[in-house]
Protein backbone atom coordinates (compact mmCIF):
# COMPACT_ATOMS: atom_id res chain seq x y z
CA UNK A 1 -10.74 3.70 2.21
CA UNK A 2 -8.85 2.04 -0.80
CA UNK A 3 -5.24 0.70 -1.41
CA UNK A 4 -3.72 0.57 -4.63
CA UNK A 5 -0.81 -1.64 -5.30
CA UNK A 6 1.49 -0.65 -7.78
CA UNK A 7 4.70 -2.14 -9.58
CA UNK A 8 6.63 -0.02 -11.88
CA UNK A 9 10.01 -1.11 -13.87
CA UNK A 10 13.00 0.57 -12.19
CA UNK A 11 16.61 1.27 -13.69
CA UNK A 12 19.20 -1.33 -13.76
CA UNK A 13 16.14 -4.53 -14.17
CA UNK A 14 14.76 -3.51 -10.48
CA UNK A 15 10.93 -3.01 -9.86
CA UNK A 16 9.85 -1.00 -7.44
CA UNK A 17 6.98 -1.97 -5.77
CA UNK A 18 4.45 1.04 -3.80
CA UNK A 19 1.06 0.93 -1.96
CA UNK A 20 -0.74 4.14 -1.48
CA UNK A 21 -3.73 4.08 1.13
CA UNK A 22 -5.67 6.66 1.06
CA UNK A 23 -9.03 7.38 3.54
CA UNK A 24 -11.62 9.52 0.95
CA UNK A 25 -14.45 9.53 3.41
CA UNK A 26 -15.82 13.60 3.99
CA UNK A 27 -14.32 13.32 7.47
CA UNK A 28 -11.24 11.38 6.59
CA UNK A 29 -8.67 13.85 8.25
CA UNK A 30 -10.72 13.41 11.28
CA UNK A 31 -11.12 9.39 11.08
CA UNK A 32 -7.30 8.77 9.78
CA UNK A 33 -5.46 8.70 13.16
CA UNK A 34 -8.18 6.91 14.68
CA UNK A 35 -8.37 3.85 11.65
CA UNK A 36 -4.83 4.17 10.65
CA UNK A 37 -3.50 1.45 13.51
CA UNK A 38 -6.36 -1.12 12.08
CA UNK A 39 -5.87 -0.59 8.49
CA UNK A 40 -2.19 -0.88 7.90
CA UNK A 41 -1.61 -3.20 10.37
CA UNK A 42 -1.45 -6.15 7.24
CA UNK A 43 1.12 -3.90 5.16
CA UNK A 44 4.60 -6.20 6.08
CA UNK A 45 2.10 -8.75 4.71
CA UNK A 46 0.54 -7.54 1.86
CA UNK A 47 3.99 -5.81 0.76
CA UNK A 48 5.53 -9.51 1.12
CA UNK A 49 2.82 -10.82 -1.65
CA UNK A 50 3.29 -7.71 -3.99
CA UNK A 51 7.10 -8.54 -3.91
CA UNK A 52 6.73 -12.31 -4.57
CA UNK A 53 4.66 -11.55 -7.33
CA UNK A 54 6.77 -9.12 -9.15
CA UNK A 55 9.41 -12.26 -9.09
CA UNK A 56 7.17 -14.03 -10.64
């Protein structure tokens, strides 16, 4: 499994800030509803520290 953070310059001076997670094991479709609960339960948080770093 791997995130990837991404900021990206918006229109009017706004960033928009996006995290893709995305399972790439063979049986990923099978393993996704069952790890899914587990592995995005940090997201408010690590969304909060992508955010204060694009203020930066």
């Amino acid at each position: 499994m791997q995130g990837q953070p991404r900021l990206s310059q918006g229109n009017e001076l706004r960033t928009r800030v996006t995290y893709r997670m995305e399972i790439t094991a063979p049986d990923g479709d099978e393993l996704g509803p069952q790890i899914r609960p587990a592995a995005t339960a940090a997201l408010p948080e690590t969304m909060a520290a992508l955010v204060k770093l694009a203020q930066d």
